[in-house]
Protein backbone atom coordinates (compact mmCIF):
# COMPACT_ATOMS: atom_id res chain seq x y z
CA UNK A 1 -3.85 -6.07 3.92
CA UNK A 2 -1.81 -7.38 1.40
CA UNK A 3 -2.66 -9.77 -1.20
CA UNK A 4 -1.45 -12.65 -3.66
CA UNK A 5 -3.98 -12.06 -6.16
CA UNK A 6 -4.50 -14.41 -8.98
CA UNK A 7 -5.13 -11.15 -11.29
CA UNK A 8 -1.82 -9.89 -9.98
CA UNK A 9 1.75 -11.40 -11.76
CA UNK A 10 3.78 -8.89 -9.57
CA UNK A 11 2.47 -10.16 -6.46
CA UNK A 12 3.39 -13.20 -7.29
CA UNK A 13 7.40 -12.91 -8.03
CA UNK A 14 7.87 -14.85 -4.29
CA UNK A 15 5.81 -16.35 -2.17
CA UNK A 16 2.44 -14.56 -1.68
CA UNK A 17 2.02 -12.55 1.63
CA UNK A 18 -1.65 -13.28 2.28
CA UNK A 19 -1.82 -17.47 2.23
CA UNK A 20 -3.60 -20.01 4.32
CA UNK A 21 -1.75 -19.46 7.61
CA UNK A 22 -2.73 -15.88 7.11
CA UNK A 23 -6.36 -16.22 6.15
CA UNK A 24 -7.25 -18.56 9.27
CA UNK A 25 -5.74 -16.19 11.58
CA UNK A 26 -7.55 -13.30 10.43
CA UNK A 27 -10.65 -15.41 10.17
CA UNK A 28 -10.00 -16.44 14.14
CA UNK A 29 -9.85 -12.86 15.04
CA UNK A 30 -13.06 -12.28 13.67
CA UNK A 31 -12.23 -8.59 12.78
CA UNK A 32 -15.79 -6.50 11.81
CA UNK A 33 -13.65 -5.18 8.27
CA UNK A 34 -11.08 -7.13 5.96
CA UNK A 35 -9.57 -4.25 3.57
CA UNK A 36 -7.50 -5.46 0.75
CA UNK A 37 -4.95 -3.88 -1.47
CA UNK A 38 -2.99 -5.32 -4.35
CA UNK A 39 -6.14 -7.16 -5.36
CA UNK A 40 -8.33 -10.07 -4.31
CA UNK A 41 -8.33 -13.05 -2.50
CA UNK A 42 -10.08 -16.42 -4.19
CA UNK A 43 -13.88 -16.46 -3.75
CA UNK A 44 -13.66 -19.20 -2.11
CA UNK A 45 -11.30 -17.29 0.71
CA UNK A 46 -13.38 -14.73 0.78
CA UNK A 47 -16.64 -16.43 1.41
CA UNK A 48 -14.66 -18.02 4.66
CA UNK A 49 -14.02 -14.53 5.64
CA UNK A 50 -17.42 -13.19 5.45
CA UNK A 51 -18.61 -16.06 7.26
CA UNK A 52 -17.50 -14.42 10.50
CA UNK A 53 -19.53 -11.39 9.89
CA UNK A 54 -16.26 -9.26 8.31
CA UNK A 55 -17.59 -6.97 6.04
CA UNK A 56 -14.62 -6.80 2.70
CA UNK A 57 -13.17 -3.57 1.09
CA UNK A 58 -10.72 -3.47 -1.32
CA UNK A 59 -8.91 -0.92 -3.37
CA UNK A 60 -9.14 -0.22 -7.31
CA UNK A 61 -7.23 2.05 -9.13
CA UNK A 62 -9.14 1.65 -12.48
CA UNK A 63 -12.84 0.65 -13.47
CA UNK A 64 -11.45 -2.84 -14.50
CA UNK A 65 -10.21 -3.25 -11.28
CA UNK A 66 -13.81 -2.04 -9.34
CA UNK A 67 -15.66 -4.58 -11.89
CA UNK A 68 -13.36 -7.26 -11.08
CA UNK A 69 -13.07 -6.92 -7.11
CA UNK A 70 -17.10 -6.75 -6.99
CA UNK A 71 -17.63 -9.79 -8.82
CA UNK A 72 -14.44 -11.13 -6.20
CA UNK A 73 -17.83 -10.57 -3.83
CA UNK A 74 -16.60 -7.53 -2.00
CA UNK A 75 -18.57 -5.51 0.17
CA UNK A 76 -17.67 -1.87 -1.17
CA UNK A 77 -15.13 -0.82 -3.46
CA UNK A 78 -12.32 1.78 -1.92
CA UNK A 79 -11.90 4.15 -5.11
CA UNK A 80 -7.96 4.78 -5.26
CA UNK A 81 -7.10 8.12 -7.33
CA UNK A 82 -3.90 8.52 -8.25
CA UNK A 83 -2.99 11.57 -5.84
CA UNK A 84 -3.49 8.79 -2.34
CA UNK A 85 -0.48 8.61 -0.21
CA UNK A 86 1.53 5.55 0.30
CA UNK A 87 0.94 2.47 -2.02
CA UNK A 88 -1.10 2.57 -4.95
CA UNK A 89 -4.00 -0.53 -4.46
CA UNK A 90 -3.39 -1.25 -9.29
CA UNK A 91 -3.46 -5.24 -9.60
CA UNK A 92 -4.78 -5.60 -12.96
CA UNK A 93 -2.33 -4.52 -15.91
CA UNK A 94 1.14 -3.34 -15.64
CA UNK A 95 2.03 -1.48 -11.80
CA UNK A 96 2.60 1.47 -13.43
CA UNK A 97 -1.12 2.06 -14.98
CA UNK A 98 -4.10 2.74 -12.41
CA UNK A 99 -3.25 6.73 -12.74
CA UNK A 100 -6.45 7.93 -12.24
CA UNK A 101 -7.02 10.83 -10.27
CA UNK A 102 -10.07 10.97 -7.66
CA UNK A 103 -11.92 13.32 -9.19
CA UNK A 104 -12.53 11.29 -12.96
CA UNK A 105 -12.12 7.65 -10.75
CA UNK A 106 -14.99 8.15 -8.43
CA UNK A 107 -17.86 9.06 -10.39
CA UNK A 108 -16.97 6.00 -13.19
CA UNK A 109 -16.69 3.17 -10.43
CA UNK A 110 -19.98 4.42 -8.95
CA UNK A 111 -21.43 3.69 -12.76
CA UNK A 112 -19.78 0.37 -13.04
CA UNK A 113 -20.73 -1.00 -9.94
CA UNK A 114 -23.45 -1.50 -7.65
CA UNK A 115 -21.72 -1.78 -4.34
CA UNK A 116 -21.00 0.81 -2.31
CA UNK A 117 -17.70 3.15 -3.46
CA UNK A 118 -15.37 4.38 -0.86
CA UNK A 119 -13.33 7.43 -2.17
CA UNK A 120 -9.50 7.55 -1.29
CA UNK A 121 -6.72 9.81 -2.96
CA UNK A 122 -6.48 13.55 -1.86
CA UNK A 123 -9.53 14.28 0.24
CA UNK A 124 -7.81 16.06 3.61
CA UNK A 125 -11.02 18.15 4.89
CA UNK A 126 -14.76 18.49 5.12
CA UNK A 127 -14.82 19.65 1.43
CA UNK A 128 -12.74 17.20 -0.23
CA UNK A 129 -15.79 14.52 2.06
CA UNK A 130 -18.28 16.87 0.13
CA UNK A 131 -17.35 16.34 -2.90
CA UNK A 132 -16.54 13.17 -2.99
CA UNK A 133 -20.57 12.95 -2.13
CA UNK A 134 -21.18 14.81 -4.58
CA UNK A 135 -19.78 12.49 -6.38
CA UNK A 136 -21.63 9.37 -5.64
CA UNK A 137 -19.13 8.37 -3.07
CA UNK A 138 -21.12 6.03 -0.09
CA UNK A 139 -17.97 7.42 2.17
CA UNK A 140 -14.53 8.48 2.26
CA UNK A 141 -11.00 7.33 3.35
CA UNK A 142 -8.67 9.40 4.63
CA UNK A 143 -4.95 8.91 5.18
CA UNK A 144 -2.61 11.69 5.10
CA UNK A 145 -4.48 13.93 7.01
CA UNK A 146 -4.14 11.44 10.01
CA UNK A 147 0.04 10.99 9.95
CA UNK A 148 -0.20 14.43 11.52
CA UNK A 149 -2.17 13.25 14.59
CA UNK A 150 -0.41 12.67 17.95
CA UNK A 151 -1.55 9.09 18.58
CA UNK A 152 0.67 8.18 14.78
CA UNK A 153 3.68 6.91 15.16
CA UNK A 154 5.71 9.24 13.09
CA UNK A 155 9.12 10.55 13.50
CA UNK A 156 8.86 13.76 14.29
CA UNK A 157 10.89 15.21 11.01
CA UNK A 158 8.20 13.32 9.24
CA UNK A 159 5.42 15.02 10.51
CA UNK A 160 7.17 18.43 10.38
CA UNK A 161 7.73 18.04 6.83
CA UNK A 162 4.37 16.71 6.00
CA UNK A 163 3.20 19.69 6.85
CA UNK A 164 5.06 21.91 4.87
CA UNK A 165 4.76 19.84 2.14
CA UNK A 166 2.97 20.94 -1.29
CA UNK A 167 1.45 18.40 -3.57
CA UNK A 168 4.03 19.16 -6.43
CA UNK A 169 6.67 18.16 -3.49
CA UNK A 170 5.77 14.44 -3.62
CA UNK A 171 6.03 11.70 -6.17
CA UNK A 172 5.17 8.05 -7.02
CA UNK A 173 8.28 6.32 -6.95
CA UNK A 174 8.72 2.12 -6.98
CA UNK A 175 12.14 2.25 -5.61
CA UNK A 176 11.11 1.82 -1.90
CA UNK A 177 9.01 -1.29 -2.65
CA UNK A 178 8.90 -1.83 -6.29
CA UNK A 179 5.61 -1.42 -6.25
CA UNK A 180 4.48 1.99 -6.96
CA UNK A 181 3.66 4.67 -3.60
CA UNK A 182 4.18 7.96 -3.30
CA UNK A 183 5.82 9.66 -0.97
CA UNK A 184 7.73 13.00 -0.08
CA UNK A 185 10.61 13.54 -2.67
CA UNK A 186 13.89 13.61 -0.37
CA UNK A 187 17.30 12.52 -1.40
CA UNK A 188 16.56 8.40 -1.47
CA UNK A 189 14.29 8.89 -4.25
CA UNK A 190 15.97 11.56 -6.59
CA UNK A 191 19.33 9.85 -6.05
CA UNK A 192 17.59 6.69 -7.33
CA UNK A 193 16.35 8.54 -10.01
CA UNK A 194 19.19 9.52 -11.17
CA UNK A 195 20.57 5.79 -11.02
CA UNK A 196 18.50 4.17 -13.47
CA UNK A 197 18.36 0.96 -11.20
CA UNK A 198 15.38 -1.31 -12.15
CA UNK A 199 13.86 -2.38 -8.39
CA UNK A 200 13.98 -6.06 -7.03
CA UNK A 201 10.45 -8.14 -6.49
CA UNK A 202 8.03 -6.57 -4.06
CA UNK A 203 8.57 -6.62 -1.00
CA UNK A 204 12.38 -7.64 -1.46
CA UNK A 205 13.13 -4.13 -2.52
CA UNK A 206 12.20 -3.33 1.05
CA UNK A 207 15.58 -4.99 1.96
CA UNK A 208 17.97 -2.46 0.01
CA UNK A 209 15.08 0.72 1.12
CA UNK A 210 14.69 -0.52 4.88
CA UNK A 211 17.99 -0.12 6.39
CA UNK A 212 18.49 3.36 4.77
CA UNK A 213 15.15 4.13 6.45
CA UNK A 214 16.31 2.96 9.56
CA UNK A 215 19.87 4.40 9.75
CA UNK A 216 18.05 7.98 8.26
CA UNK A 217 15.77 7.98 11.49
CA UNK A 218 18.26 6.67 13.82
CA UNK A 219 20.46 9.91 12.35
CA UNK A 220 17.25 12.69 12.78
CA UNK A 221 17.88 13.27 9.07
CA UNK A 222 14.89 12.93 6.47
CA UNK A 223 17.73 12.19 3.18
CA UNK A 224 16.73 8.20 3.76
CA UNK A 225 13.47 8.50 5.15
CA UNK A 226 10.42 6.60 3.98
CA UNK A 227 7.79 9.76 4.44
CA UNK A 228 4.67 8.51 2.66
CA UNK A 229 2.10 11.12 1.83
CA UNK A 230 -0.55 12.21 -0.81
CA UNK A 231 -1.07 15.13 -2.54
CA UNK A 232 -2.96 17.07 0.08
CA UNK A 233 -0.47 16.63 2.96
CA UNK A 234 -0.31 20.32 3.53
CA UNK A 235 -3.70 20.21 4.37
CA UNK A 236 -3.02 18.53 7.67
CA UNK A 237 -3.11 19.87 10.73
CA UNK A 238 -1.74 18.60 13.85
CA UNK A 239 -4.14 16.98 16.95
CA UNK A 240 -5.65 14.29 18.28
CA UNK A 241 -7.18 11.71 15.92
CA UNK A 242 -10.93 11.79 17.68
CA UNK A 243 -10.30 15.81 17.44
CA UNK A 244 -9.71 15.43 13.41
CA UNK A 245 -12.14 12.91 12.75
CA UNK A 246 -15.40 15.68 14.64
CA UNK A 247 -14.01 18.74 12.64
CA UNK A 248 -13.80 16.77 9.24
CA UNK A 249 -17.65 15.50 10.25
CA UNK A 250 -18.52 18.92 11.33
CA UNK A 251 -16.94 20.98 8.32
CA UNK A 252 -18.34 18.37 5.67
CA UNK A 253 -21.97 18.77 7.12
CA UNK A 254 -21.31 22.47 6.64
CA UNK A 255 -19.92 22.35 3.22
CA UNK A 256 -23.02 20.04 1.76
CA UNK A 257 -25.57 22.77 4.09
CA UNK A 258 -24.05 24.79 1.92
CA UNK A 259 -24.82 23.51 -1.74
């Protein structure tokens, strides 16, 4: 979920997604995890949240930001390196710092704080989950790997694509969103490149970006096409998400029996 976090000045250009009507819905669905990106609710939202058992993540992209979401009184700290898929989770700062990759974020966070870390950001297979143990990681999330599933609603030019696609082959761009996510490089984002064109306030940018989306999968062509993915999308493999989920248990195991 999405957050208007104090700590955040971008989130806060319009009116901030996650407010009051928000939090007491989510509270009244009394959902066993509350995952945040883009920073922290209050304390005092939080504590309401926790008080129906929810159990709170949130991303960091830096060691600031780990530091500041566990004394925000979350549960475990989702460890964001720069080569994740989709949006990037930086709050603290300017949008465009948080470029850590996985590899240097994980092991720091784990030093700074004393709450579980989650590491995120190219891990694709059971030895990407091995070393993020390795690393100090409590567990792993995984996102790219599961577009290719057949229970994700992708368009099916997405998914072929994903697979094909090297980690050189996608970028972090902030002219779908403003914010800064990276995706496959297709026409969209070279073109607006090329333009120069500063973005409009998250998520308004997603009014200029959305329709192009739209009109690019209407058209079966991927030149418009939102196609998030991280750096290890050619890593995926296509079937079922319970399928994915017992091989990347199974080859992990087999990689740490291993070492």
């Amino acid at each position: 979920m999405s957050s208007g976090s104090a700590t955040c000045p971008e989130a806060h250009a319009i009116e901030p997604i996650f407010g009051e009507e928000m939090l007491q819905t989510v509270a009244a669905l009394t959902p066993s995890v509350v995952s945040f990106h883009f920073g922290l609710l209050e304390r005092s939202a939080i504590e309401i949240l926790k008080e129906t058992g929810a159990v709170i993540l949130a991303s960091a992209t830096t060691v600031r930001e780990a530091v500041a979401l566990e004394a925000g009184g979350v549960d475990a700290v989702i460890a964001q390196g720069m080569e994740a898929g989709g949006h990037r989770g930086v709050f603290l700062d300017g949008i465009d710092l948080g470029a850590v990759g996985t590899f240097a974020l994980v092991p720091q966070v784990v030093d700074a704080v004393q709450v579980p870390v989650i590491a995120a950001g190219g891990i694709a297979d059971g030895r990407g989950i091995a070393a993020a143990f390795a690393l100090g990681a409590s567990g792993v999330q995984i996102g790219t790997a599961f577009l290719a599933c057949l229970e994700a609603l992708m368009h099916p030019l997405h998914r072929e694509l994903l697979l094909q696609t090297p980690g050189e082959a996608t970028q972090v761009t902030r002219n779908i969103s403003r914010r800064p996510a990276r995706a496959i490089t297709n026409r969209y984002i070279t073109e607006m490149n090329k333009s120069g064109t500063e973005p409009i306030a998250f998520p308004l940018q997603y009014s200029l970006s959305g329709p192009l989306n739209a009109a690019s999968r209407k058209n079966n062509s991927t030149d418009l096409m939102v196609m998030w993915a991280g750096q290890d999308a050619a890593l995926a493999e296509v079937m079922p998400a319970g399928e994915l989920l017992n091989k990347l248990a199974k080859d992990a195991k087999a990689v740490l029996a291993k070492l």
